[in-house]
Protein backbone atom coordinates (compact mmCIF):
# COMPACT_ATOMS: atom_id res chain seq x y z
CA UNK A 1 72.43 88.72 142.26
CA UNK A 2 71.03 90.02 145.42
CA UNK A 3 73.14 91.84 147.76
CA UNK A 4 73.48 90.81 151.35
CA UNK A 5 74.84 92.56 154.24
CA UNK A 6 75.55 90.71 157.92
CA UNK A 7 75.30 92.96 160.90
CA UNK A 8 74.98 92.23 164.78
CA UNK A 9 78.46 90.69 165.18
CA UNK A 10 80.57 90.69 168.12
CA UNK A 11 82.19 89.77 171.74
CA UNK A 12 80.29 87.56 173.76
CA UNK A 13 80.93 85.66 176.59
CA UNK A 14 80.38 82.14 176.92
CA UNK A 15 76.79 81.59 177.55
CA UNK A 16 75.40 85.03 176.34
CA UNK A 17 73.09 85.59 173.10
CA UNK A 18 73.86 87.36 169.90
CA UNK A 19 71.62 88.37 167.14
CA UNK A 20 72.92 88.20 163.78
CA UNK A 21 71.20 90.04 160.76
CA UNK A 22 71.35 89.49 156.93
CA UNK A 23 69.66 92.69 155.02
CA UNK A 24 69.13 92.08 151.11
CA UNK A 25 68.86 94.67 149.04
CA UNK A 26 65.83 93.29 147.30
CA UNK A 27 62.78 91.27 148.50
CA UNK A 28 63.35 88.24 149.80
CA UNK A 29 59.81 86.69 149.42
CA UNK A 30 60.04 84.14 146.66
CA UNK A 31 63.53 83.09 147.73
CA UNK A 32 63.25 79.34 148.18
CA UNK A 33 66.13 79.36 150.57
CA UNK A 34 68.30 81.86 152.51
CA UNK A 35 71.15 80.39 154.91
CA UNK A 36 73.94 81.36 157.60
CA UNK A 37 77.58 79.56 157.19
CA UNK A 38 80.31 80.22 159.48
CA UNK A 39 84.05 79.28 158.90
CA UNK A 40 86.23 79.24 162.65
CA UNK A 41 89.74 79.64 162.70
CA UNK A 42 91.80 77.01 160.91
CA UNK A 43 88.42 75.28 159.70
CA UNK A 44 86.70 74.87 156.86
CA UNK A 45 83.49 76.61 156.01
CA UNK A 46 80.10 74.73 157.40
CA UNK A 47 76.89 75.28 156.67
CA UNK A 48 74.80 76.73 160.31
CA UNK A 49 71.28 76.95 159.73
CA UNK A 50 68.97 77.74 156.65
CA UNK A 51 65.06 78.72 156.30
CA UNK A 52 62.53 77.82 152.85
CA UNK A 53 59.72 80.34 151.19
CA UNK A 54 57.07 78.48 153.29
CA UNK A 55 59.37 78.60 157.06
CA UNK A 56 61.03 75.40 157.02
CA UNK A 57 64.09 74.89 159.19
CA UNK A 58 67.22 72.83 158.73
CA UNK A 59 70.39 73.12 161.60
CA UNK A 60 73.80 71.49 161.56
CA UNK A 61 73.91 69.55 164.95
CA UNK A 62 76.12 71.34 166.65
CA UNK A 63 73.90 74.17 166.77
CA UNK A 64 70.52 72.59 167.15
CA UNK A 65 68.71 73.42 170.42
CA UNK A 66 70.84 76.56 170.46
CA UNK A 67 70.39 78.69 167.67
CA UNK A 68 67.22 80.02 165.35
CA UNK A 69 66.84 81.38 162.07
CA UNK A 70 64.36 84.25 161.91
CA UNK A 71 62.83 85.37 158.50
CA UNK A 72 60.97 88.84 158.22
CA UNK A 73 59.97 89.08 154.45
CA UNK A 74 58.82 92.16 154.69
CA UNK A 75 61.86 93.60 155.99
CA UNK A 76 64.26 91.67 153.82
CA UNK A 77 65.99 90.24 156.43
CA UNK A 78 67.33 86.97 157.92
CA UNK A 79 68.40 86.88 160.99
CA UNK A 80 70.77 84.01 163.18
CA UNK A 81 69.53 83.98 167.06
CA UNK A 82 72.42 82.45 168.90
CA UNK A 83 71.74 81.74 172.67
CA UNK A 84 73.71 80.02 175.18
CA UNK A 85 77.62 80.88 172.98
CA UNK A 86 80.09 78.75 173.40
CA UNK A 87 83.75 79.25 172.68
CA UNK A 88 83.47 76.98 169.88
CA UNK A 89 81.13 78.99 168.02
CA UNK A 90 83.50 81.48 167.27
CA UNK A 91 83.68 82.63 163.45
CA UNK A 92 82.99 84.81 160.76
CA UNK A 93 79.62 84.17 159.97
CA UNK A 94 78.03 84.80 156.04
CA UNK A 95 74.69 84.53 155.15
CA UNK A 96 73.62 83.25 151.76
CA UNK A 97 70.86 83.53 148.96
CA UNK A 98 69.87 81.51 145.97
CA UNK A 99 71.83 82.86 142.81
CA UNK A 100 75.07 82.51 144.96
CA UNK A 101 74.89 85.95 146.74
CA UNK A 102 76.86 85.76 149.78
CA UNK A 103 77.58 88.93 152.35
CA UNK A 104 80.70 90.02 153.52
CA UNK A 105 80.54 87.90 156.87
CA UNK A 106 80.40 89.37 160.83
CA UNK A 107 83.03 88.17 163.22
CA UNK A 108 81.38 86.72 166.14
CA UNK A 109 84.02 85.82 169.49
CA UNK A 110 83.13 83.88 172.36
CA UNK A 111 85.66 84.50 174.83
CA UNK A 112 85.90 85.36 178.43
């Protein structure tokens, strides 16, 4: 299994942008599909956003419009651009790889 470590996490007001990043420690370029989850307080975990190999995109609705889901293959990295936060959006956030590598999750708040 790859190994995948989240990074960017934070405080935010409502309204303001994070960047989250997902390093793996091994190239990411034939990966069919790497994802972001998130699980909020008292809720179950929901899948967020995931890119293909070949750049396809696929949101959950509540985030659509909102958030983006950067791929650098030659850094290893996926990253989760969250614009205009809302208070609802706060969670731990994981990001995922194929083999069932997750990462250890960053807590993002949204909170004035």
């Amino acid at each position: 299994q790859v190994q995948l470590v989240e990074s960017g996490g934070g405080l935010v007001q409502p309204g303001g942008s994070l960047r989250l990043s997902c390093a793996a420690s091994r190239s990411i370029f034939f990966f069919n599909a790497m994802g972001w989850y998130r699980q909020g307080p008292g809720k179950q975990r929901e899948v967020v956003a995931s890119i293909s190999s070949d750049g396809r995109t696929n949101y959950a609705d509540s985030v659509k419009g909102r958030f983006t889901v950067p791929r650098s293959n030659a850094r290893n990295t996926v990253y989760l651009q969250m614009n205009s936060l809302k208070p609802e959006d706060t969670a731990v956030y994981y990001c995922t790889a194929p083999g069932g590598s997750w990462g250890q999750g960053t807590q993002v708040t949204v909170s004035s």
